[in-house]
ModelCIF file with pLDDT and N, C-alpha, C, O atoms, coordinates in Angstrom:
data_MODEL
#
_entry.id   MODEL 
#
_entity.id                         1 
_entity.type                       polymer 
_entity.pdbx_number_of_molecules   1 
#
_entity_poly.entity_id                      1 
_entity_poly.type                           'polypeptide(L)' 
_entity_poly.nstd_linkage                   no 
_entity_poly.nstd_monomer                   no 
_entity_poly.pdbx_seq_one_letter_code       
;(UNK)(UNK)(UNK)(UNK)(UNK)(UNK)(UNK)(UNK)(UNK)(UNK)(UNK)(UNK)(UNK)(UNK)(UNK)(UNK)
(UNK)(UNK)(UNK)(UNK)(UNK)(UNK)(UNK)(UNK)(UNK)(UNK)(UNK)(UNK)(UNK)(UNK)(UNK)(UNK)
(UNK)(UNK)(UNK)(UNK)(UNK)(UNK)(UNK)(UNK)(UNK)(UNK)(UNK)(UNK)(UNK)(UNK)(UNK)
;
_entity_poly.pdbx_seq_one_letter_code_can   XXXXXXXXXXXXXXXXXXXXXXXXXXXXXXXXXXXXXXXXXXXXXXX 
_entity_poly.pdbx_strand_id                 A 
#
loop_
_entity_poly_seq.entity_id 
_entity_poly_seq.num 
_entity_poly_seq.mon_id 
_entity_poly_seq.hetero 
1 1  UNK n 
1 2  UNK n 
1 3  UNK n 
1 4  UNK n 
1 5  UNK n 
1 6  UNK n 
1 7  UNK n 
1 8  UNK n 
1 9  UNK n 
1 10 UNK n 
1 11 UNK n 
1 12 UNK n 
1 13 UNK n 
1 14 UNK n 
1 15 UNK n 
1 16 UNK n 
1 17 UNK n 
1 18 UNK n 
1 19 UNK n 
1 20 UNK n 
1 21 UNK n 
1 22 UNK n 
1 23 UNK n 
1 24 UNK n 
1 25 UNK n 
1 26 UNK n 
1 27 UNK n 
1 28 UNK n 
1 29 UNK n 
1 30 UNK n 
1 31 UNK n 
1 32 UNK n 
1 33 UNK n 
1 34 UNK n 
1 35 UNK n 
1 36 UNK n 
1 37 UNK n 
1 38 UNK n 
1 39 UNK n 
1 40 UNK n 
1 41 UNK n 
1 42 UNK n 
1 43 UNK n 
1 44 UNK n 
1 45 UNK n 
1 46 UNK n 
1 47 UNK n 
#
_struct_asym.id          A 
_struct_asym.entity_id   1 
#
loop_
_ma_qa_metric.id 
_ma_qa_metric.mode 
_ma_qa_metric.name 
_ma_qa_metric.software_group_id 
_ma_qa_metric.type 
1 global pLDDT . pLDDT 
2 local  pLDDT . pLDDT 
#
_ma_qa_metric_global.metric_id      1 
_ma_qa_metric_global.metric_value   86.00 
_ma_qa_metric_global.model_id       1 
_ma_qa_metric_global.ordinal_id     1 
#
loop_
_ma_qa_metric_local.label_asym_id 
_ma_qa_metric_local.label_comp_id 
_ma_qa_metric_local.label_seq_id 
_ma_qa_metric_local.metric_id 
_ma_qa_metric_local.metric_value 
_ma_qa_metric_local.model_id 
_ma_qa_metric_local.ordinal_id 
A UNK 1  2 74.00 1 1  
A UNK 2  2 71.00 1 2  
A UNK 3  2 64.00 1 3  
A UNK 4  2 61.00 1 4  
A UNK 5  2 61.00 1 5  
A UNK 6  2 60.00 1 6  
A UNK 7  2 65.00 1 7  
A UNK 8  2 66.00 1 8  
A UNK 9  2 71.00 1 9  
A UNK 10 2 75.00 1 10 
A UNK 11 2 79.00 1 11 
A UNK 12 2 85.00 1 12 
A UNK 13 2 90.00 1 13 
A UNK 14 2 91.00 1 14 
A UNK 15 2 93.00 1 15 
A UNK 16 2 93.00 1 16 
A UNK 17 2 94.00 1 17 
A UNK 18 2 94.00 1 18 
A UNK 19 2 94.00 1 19 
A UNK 20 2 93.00 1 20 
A UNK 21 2 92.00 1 21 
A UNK 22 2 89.00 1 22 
A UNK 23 2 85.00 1 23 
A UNK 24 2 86.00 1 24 
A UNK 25 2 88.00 1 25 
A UNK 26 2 88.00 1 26 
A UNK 27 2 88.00 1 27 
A UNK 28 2 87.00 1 28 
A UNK 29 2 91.00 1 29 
A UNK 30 2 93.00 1 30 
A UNK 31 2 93.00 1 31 
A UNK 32 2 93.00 1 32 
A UNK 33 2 94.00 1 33 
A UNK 34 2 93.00 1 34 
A UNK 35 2 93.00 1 35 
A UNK 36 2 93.00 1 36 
A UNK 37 2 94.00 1 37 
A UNK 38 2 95.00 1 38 
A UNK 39 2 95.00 1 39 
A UNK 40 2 94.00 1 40 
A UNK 41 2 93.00 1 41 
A UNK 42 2 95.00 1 42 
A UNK 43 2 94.00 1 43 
A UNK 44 2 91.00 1 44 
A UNK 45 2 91.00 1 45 
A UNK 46 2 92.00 1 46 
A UNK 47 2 88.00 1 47 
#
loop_
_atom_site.group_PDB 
_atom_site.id 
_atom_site.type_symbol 
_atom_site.label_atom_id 
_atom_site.label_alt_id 
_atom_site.label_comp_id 
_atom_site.label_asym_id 
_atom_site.label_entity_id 
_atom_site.label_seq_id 
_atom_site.pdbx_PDB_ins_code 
_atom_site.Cartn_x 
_atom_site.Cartn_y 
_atom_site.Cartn_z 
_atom_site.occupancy 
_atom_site.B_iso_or_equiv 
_atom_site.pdbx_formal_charge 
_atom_site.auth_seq_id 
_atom_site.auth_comp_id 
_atom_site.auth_asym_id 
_atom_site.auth_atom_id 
_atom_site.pdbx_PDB_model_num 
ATOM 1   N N  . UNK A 1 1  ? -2.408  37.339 15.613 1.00 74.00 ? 1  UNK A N  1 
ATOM 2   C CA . UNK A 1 1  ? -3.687  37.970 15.320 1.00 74.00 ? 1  UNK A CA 1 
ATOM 3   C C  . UNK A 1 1  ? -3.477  39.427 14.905 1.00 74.00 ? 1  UNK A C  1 
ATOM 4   O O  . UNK A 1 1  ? -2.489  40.076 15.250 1.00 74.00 ? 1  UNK A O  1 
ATOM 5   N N  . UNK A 1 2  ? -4.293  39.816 14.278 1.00 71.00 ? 2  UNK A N  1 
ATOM 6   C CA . UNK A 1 2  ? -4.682  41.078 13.805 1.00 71.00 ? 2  UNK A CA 1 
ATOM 7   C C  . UNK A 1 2  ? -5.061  42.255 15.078 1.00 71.00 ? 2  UNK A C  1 
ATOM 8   O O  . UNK A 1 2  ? -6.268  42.405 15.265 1.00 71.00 ? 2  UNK A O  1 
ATOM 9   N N  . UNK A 1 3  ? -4.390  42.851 15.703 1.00 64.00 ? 3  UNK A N  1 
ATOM 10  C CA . UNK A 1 3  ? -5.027  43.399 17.023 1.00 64.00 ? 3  UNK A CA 1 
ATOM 11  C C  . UNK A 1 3  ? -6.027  44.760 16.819 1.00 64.00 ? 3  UNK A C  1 
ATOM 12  O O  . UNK A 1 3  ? -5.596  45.631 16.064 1.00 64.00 ? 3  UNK A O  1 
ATOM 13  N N  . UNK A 1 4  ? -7.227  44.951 17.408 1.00 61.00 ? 4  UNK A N  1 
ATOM 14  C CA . UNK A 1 4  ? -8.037  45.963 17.104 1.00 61.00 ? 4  UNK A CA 1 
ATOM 15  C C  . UNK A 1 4  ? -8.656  46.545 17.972 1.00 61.00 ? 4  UNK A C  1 
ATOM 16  O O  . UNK A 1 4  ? -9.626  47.272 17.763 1.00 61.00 ? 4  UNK A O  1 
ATOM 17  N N  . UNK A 1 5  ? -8.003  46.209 19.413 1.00 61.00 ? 5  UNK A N  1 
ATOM 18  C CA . UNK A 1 5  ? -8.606  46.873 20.656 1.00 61.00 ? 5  UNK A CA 1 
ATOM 19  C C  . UNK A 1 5  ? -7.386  46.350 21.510 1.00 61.00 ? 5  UNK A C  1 
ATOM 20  O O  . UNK A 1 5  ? -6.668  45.359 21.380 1.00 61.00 ? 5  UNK A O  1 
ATOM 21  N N  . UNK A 1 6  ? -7.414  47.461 22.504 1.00 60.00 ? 6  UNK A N  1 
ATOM 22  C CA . UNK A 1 6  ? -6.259  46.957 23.771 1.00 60.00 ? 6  UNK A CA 1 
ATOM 23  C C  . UNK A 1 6  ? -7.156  47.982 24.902 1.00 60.00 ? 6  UNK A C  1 
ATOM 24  O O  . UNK A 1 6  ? -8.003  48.854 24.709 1.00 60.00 ? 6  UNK A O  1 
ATOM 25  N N  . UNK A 1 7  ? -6.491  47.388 26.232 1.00 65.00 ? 7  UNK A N  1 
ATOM 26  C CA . UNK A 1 7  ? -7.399  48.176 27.481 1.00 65.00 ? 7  UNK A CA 1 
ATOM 27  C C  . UNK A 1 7  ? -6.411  48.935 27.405 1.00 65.00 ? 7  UNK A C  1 
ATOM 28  O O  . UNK A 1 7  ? -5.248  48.779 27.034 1.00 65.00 ? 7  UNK A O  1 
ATOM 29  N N  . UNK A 1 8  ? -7.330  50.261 28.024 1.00 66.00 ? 8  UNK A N  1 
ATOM 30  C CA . UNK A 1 8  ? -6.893  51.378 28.781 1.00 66.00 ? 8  UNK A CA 1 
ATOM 31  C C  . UNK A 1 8  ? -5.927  51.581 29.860 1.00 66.00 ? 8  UNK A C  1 
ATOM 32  O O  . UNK A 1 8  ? -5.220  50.707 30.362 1.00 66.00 ? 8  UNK A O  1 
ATOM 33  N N  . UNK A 1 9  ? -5.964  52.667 30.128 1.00 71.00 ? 9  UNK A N  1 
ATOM 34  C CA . UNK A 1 9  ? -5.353  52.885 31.718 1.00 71.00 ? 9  UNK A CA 1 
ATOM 35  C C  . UNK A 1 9  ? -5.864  54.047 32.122 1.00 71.00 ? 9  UNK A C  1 
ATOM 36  O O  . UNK A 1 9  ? -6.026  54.989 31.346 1.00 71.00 ? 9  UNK A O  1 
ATOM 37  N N  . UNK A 1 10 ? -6.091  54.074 33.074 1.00 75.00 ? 10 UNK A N  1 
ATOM 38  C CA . UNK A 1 10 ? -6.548  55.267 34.323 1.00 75.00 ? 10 UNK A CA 1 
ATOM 39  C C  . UNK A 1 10 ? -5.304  55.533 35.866 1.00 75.00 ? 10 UNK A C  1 
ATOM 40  O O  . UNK A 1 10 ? -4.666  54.690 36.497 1.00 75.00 ? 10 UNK A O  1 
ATOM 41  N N  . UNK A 1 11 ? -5.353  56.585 35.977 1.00 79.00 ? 11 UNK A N  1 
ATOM 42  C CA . UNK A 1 11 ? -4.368  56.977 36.881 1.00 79.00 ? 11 UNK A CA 1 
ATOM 43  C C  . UNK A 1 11 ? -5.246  57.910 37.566 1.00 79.00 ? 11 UNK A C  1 
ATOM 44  O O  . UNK A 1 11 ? -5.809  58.892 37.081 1.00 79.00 ? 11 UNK A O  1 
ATOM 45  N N  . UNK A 1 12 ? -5.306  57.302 39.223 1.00 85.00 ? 12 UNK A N  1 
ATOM 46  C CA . UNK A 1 12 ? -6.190  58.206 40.188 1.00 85.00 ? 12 UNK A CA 1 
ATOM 47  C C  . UNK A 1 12 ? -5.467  58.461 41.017 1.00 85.00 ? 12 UNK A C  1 
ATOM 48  O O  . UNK A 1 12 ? -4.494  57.719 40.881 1.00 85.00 ? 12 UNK A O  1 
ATOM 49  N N  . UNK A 1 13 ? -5.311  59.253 42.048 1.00 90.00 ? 13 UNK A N  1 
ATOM 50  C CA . UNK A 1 13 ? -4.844  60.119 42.799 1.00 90.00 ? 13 UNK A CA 1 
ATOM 51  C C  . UNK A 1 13 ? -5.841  60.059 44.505 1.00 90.00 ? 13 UNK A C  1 
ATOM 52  O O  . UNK A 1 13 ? -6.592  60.971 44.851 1.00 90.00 ? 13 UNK A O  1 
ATOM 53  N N  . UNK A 1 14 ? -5.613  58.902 45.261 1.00 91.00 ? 14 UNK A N  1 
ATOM 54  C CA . UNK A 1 14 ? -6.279  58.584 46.386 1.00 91.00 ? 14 UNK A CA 1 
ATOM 55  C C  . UNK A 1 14 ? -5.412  59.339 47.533 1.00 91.00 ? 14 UNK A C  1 
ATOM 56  O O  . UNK A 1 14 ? -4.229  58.999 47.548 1.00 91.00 ? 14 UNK A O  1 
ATOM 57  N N  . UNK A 1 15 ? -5.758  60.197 48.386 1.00 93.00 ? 15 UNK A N  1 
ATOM 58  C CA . UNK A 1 15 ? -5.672  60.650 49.326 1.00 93.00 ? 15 UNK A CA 1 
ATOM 59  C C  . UNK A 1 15 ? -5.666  60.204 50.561 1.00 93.00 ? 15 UNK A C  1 
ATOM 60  O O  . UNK A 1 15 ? -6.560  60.890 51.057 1.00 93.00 ? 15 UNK A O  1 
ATOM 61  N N  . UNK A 1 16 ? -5.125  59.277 51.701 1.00 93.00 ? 16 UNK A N  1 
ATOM 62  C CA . UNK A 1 16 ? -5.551  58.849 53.074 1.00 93.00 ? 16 UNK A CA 1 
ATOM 63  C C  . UNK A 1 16 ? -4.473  59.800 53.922 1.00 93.00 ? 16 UNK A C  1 
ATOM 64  O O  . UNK A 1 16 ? -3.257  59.984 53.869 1.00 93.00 ? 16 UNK A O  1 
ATOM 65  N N  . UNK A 1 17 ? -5.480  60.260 54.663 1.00 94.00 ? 17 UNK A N  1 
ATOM 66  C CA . UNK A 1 17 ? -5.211  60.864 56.053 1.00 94.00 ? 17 UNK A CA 1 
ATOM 67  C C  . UNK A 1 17 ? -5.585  60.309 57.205 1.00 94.00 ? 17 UNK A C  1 
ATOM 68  O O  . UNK A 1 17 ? -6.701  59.910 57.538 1.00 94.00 ? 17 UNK A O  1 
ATOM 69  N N  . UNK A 1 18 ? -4.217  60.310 58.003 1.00 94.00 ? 18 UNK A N  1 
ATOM 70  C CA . UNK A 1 18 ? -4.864  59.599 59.280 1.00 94.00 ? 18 UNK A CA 1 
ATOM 71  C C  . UNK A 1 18 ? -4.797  60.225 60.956 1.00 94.00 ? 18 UNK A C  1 
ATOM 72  O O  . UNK A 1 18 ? -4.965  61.443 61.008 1.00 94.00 ? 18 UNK A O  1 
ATOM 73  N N  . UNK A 1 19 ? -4.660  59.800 61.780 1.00 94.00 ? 19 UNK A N  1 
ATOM 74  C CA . UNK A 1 19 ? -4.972  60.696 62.880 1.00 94.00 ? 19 UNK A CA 1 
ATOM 75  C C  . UNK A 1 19 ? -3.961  60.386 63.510 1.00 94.00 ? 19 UNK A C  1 
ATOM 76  O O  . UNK A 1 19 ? -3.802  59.174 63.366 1.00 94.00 ? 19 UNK A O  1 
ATOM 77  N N  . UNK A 1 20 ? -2.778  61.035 64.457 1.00 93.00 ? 20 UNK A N  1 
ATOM 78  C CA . UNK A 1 20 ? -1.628  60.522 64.906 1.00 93.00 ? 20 UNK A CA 1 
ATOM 79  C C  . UNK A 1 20 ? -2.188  60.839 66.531 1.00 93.00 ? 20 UNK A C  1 
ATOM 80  O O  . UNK A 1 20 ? -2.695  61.910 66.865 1.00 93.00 ? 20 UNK A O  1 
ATOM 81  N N  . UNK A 1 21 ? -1.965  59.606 67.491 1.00 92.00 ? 21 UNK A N  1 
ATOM 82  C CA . UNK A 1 21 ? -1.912  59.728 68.552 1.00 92.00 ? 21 UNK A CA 1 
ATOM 83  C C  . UNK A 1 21 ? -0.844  58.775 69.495 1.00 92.00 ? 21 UNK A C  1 
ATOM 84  O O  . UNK A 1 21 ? 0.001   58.153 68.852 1.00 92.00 ? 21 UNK A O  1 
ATOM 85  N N  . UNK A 1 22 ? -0.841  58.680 70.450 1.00 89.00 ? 22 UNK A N  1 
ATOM 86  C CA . UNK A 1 22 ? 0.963   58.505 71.195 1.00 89.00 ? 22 UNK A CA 1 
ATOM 87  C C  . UNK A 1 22 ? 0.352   56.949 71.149 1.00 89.00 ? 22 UNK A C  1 
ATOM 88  O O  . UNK A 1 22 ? -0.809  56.626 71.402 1.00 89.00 ? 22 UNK A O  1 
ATOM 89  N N  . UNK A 1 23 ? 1.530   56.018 70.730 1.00 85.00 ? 23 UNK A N  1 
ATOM 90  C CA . UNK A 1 23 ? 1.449   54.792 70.789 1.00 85.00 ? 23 UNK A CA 1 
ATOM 91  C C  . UNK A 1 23 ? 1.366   54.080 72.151 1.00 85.00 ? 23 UNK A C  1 
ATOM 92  O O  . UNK A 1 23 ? 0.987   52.910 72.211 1.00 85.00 ? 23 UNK A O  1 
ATOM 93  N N  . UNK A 1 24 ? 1.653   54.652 73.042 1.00 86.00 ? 24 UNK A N  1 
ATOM 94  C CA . UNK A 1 24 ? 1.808   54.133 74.190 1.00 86.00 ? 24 UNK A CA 1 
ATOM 95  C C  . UNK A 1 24 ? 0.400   54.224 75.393 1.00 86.00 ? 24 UNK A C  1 
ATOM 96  O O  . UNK A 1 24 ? 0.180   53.365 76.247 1.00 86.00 ? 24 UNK A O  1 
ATOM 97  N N  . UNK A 1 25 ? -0.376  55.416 75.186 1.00 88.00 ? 25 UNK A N  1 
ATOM 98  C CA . UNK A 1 25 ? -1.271  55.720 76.153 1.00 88.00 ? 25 UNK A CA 1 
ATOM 99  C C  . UNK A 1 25 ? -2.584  56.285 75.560 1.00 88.00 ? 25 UNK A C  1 
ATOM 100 O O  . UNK A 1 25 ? -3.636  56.643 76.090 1.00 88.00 ? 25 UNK A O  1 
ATOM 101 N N  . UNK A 1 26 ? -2.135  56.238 74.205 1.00 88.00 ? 26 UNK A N  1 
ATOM 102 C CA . UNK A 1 26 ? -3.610  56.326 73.167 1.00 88.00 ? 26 UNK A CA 1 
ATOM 103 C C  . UNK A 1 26 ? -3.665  55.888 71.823 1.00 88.00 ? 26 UNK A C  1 
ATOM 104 O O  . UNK A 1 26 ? -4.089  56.351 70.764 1.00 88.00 ? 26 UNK A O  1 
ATOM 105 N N  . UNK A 1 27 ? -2.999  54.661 72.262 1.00 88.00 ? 27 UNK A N  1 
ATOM 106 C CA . UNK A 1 27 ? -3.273  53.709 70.519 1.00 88.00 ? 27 UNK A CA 1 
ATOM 107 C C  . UNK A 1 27 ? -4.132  53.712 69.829 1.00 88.00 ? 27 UNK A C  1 
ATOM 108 O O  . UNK A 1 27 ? -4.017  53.815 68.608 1.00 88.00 ? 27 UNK A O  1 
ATOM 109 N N  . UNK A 1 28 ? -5.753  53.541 70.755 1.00 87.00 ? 28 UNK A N  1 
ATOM 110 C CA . UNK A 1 28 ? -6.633  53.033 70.012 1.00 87.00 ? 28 UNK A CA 1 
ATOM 111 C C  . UNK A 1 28 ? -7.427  54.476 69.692 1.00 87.00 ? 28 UNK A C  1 
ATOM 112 O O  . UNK A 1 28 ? -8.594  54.392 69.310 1.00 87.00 ? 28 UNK A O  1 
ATOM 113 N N  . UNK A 1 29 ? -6.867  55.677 69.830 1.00 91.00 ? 29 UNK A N  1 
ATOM 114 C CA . UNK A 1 29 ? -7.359  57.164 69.336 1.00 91.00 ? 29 UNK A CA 1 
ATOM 115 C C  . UNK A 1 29 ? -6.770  57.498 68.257 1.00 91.00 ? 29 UNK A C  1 
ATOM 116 O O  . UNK A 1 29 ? -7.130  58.515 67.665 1.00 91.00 ? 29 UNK A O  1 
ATOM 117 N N  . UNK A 1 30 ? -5.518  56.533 67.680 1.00 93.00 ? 30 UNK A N  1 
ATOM 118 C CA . UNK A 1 30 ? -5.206  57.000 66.112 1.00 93.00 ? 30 UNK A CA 1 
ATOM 119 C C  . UNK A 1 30 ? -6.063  56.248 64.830 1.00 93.00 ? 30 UNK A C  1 
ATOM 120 O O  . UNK A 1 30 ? -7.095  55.579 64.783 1.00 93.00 ? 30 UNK A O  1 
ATOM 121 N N  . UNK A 1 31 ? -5.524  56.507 64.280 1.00 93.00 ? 31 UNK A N  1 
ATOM 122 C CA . UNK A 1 31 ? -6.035  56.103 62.515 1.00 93.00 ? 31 UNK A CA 1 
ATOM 123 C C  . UNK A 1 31 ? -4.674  55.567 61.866 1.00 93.00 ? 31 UNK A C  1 
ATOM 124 O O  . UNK A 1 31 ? -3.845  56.442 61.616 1.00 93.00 ? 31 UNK A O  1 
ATOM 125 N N  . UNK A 1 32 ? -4.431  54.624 61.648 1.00 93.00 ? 32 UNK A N  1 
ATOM 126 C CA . UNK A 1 32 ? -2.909  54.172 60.829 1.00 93.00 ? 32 UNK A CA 1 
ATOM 127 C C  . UNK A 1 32 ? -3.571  54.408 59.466 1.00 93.00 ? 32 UNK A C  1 
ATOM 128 O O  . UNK A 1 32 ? -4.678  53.892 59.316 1.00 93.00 ? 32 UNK A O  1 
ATOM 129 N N  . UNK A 1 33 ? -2.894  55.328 58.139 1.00 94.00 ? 33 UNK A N  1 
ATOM 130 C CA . UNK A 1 33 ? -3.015  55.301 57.531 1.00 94.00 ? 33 UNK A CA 1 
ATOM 131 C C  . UNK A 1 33 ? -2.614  54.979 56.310 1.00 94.00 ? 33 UNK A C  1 
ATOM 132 O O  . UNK A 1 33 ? -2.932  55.398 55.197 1.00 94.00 ? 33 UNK A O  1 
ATOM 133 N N  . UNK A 1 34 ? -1.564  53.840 56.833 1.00 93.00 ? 34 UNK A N  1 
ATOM 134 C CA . UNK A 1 34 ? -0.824  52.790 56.166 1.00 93.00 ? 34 UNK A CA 1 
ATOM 135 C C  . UNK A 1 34 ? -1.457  52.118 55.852 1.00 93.00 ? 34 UNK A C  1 
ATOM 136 O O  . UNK A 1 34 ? -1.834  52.009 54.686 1.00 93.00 ? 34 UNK A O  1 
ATOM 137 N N  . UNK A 1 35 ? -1.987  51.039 57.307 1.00 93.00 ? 35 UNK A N  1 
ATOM 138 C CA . UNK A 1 35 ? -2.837  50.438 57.511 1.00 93.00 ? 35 UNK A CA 1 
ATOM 139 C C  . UNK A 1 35 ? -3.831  50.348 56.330 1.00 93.00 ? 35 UNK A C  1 
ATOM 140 O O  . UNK A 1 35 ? -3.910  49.353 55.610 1.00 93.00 ? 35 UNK A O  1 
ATOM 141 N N  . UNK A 1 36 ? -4.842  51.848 56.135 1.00 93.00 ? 36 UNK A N  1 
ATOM 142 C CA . UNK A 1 36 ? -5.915  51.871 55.928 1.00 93.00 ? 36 UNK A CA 1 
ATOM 143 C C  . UNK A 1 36 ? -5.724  51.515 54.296 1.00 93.00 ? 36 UNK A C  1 
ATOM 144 O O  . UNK A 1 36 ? -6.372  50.698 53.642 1.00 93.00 ? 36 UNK A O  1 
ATOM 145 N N  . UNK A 1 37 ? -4.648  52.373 53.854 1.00 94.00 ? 37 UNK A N  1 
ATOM 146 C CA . UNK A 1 37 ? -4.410  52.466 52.423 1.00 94.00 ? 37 UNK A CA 1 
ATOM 147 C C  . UNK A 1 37 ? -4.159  50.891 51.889 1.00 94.00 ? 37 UNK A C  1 
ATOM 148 O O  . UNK A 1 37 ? -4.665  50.522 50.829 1.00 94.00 ? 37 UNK A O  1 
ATOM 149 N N  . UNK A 1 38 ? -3.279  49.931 52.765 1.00 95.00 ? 38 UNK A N  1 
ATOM 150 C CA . UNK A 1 38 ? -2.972  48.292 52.557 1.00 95.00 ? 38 UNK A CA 1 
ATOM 151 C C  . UNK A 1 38 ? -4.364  47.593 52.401 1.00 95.00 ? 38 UNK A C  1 
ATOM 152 O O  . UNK A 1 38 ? -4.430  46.919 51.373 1.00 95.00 ? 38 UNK A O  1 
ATOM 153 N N  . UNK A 1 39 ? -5.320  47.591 53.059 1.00 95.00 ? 39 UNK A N  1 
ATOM 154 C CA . UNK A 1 39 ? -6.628  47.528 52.904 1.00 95.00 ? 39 UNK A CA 1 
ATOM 155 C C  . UNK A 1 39 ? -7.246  47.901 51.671 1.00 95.00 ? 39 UNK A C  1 
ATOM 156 O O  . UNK A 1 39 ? -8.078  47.180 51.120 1.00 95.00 ? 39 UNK A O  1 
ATOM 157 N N  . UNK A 1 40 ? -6.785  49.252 51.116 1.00 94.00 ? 40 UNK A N  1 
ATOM 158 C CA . UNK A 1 40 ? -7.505  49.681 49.859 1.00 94.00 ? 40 UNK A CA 1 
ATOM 159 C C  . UNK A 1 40 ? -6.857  48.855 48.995 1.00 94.00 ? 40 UNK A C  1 
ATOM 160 O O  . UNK A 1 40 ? -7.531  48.092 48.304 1.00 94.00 ? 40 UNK A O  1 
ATOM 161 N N  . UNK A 1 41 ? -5.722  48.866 48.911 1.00 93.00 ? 41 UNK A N  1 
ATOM 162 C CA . UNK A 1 41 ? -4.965  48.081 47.409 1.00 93.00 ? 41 UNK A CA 1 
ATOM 163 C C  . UNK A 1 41 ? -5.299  46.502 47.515 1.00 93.00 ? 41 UNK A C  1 
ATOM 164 O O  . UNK A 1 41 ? -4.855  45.767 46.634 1.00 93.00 ? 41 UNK A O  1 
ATOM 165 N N  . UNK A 1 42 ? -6.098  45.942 48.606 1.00 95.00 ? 42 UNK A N  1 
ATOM 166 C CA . UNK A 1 42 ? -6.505  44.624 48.773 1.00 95.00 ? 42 UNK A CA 1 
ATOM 167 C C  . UNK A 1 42 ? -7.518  44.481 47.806 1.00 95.00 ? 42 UNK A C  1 
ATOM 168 O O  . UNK A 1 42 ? -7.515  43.835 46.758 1.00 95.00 ? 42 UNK A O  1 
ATOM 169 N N  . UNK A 1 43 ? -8.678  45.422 48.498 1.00 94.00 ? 43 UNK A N  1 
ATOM 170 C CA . UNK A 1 43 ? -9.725  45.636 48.055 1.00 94.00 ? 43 UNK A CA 1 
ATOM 171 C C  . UNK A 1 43 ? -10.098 45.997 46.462 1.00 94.00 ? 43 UNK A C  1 
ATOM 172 O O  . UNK A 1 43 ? -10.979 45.552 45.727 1.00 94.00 ? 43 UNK A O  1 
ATOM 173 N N  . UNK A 1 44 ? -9.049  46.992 46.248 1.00 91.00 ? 44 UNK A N  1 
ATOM 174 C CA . UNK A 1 44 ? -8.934  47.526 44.659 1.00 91.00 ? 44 UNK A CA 1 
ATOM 175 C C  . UNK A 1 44 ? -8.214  46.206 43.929 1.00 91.00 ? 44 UNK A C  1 
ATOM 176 O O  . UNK A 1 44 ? -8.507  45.954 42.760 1.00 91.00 ? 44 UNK A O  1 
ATOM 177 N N  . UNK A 1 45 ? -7.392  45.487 44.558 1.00 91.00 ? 45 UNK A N  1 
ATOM 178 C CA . UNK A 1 45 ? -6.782  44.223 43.545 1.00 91.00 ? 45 UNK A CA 1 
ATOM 179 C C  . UNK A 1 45 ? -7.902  43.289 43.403 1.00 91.00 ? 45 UNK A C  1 
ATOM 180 O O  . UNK A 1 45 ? -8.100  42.778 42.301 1.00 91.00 ? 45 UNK A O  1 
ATOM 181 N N  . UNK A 1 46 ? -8.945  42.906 44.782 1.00 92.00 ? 46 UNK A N  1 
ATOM 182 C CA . UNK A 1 46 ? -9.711  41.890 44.211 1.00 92.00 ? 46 UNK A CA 1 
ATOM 183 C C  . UNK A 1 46 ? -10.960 42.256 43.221 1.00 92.00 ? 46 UNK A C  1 
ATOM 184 O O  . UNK A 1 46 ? -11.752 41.426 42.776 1.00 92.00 ? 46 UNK A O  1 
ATOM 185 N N  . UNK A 1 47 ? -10.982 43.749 42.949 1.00 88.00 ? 47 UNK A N  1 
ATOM 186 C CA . UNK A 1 47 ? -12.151 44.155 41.710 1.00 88.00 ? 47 UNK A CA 1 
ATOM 187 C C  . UNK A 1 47 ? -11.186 43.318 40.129 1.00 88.00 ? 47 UNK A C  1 
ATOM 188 O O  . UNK A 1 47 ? -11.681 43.374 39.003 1.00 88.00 ? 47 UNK A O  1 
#
């Protein structure tokens, strides 16, 4: 074929910060921000 359009690309720059607290006696007071970011690229793959 004759080609006369192709997609784009965009390059963004996402930021996650997370909260560090002692694994042992305050797990559930951190933020994994591994975690959170694995979640985003889920989320961003199924758009």
């Amino acid at each position: 074929e004759v080609v006369i359009g192709r997609k784009g690309i965009a390059t963004f720059d996402i930021e996650i910060i997370g909260k560090a607290a002692h694994a042992g006696n305050h797990y559930a007071d951190g933020i994994d921000a591994n975690y959170a970011l694995a979640n985003m690229l889920t989320e961003m793959t199924a758009l």
